[in-house]
Structure formats: C-alpha cells, structure tokens
C-alpha atoms as a PDB file:
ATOM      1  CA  UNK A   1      12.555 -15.727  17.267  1.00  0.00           C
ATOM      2  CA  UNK A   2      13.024 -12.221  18.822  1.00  0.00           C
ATOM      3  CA  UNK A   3      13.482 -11.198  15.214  1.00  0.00           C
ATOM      4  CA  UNK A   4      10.337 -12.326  14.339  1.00  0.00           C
ATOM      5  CA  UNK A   5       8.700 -10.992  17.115  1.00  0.00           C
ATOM      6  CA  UNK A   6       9.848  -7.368  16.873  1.00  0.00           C
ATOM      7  CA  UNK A   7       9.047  -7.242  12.666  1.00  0.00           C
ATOM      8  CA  UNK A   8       5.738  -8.464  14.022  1.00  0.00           C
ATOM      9  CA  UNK A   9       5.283  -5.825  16.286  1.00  0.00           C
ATOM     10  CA  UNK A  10       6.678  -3.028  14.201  1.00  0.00           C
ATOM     11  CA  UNK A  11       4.473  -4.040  11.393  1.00  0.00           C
ATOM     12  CA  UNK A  12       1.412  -4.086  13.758  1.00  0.00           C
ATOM     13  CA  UNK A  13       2.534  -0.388  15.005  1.00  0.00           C
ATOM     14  CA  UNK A  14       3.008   0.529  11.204  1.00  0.00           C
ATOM     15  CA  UNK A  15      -0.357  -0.060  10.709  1.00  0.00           C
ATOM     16  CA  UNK A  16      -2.071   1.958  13.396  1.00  0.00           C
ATOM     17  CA  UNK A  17      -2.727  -0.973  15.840  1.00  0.00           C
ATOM     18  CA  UNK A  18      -2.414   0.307  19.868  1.00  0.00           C
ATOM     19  CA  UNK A  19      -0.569  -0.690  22.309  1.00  0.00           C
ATOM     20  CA  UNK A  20      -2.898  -3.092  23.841  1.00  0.00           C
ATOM     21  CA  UNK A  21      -3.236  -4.809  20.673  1.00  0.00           C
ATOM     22  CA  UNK A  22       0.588  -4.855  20.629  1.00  0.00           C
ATOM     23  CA  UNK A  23       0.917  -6.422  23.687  1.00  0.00           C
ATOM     24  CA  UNK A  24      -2.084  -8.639  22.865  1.00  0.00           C
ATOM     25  CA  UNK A  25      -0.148 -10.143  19.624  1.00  0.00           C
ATOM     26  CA  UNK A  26       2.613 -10.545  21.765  1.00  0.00           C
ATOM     27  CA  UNK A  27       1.104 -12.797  24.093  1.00  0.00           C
ATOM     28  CA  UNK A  28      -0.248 -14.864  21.489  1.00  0.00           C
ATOM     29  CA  UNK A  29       3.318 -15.427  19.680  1.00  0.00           C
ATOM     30  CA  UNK A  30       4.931 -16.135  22.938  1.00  0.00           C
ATOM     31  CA  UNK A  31       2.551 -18.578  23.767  1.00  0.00           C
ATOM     32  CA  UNK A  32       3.176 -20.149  20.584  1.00  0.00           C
ATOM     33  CA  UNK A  33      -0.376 -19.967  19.495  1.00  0.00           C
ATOM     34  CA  UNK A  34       0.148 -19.286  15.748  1.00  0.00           C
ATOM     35  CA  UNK A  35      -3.883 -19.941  14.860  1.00  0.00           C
ATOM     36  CA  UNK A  36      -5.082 -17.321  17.313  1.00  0.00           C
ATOM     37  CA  UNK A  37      -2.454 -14.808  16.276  1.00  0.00           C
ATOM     38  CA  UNK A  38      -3.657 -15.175  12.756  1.00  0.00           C
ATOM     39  CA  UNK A  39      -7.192 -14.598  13.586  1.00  0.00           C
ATOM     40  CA  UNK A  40      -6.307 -12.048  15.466  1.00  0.00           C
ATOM     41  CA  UNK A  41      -4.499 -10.195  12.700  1.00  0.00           C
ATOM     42  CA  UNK A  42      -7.466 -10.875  11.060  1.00  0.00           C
ATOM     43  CA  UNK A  43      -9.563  -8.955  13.841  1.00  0.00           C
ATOM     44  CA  UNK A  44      -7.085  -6.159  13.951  1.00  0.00           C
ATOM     45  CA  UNK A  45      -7.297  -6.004   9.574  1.00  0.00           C
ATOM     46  CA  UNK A  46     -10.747  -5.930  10.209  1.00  0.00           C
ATOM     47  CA  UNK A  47     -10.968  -2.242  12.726  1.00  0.00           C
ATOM     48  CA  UNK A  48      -8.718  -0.962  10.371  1.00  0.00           C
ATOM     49  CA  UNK A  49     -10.505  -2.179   7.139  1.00  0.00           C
ATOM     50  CA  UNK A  50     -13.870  -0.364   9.515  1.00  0.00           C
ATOM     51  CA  UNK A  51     -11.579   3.216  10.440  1.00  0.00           C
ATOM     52  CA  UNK A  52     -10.815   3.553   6.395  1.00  0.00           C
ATOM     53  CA  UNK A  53     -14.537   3.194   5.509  1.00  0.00           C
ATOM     54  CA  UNK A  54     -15.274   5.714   8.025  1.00  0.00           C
ATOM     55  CA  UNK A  55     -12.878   7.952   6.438  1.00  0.00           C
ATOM     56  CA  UNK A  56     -14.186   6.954   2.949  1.00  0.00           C
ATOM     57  CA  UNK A  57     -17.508   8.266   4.257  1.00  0.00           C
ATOM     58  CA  UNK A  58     -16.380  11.451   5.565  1.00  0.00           C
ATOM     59  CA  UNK A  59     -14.666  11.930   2.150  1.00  0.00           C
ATOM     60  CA  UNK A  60     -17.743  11.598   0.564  1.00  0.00           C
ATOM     61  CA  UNK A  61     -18.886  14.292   2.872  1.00  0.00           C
ATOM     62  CA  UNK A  62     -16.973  16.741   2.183  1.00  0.00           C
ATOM     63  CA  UNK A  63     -17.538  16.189  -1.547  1.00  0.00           C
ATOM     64  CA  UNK A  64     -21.181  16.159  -1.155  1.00  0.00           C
ATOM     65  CA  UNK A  65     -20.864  19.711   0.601  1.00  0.00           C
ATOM     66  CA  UNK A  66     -18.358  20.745  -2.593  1.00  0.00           C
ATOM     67  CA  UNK A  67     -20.912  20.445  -4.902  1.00  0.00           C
ATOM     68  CA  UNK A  68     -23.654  21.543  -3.564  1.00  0.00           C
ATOM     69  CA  UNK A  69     -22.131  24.810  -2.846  1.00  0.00           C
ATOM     70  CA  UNK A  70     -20.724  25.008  -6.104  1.00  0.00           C
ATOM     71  CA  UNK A  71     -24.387  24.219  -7.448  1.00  0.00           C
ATOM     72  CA  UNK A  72     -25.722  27.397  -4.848  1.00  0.00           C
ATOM     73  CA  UNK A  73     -22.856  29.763  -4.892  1.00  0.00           C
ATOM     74  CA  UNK A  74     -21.783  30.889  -8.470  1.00  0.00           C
ATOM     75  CA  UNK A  75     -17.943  31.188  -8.514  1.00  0.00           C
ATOM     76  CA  UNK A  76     -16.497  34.492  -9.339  1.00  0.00           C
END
C-alpha cells in the first residue's frame, strides 16, 4: 500500500503537479476514496492539458514573429 502510494506520488511530481496537489492525492488514497482520486487525476490532467496549450500558443507566437520578420527584413 505504501508502494502504491509513493509511485502515485512520484508520478504526480513527474508530471509537474505541486505540492498541494501532492498532498491533496494523498488524502484521497488514504482515505480510501478511489472515485475522487480518479477525478481528481482527472482535474490535475486537465491544468496540465490547459499549461501545454498555453505553451502551444506562445509557440505559435514566436513563429508568427519569425515570419513576419523574415517577410520585412531580407536576410543577408
């Protein structure tokens, strides 16, 4: 069980979750509520699914600004 507990938590760390969602998992297995851990796995999947759009859009940023100063500015 302790096993289980600490992949669980490494996992969540592996994935960027913070500490307060660490010790918010860990309540939930300890209390033995394995429906509200899911969803909140779920919850957590969901911030991160919302930080790598944000990235995504940065990215396209950047790429935006790439070509239009390749359009502006001839290389040399």
């Amino acid at each position: 069980m302790k096993e289980q507990l600490e992949t669980i938590l490494t996992n969540l760390s592996d994935a960027g979750c913070t500490d307060g969602e660490l010790q918010k998992a860990e309540q939930l297995y300890e209390a033995g509520d394995t429906g509200a851990l899911i969803r909140y796995f779920r919850k957590c999947r969901c911030s991160r699914m919302e930080e790598l759009h944000e990235s995504q859009r940065r990215v396209d940023r950047l790429d935006y600004l790439i070509r239009l100063t390749e359009k502006a500015i001839p290389q040399q």
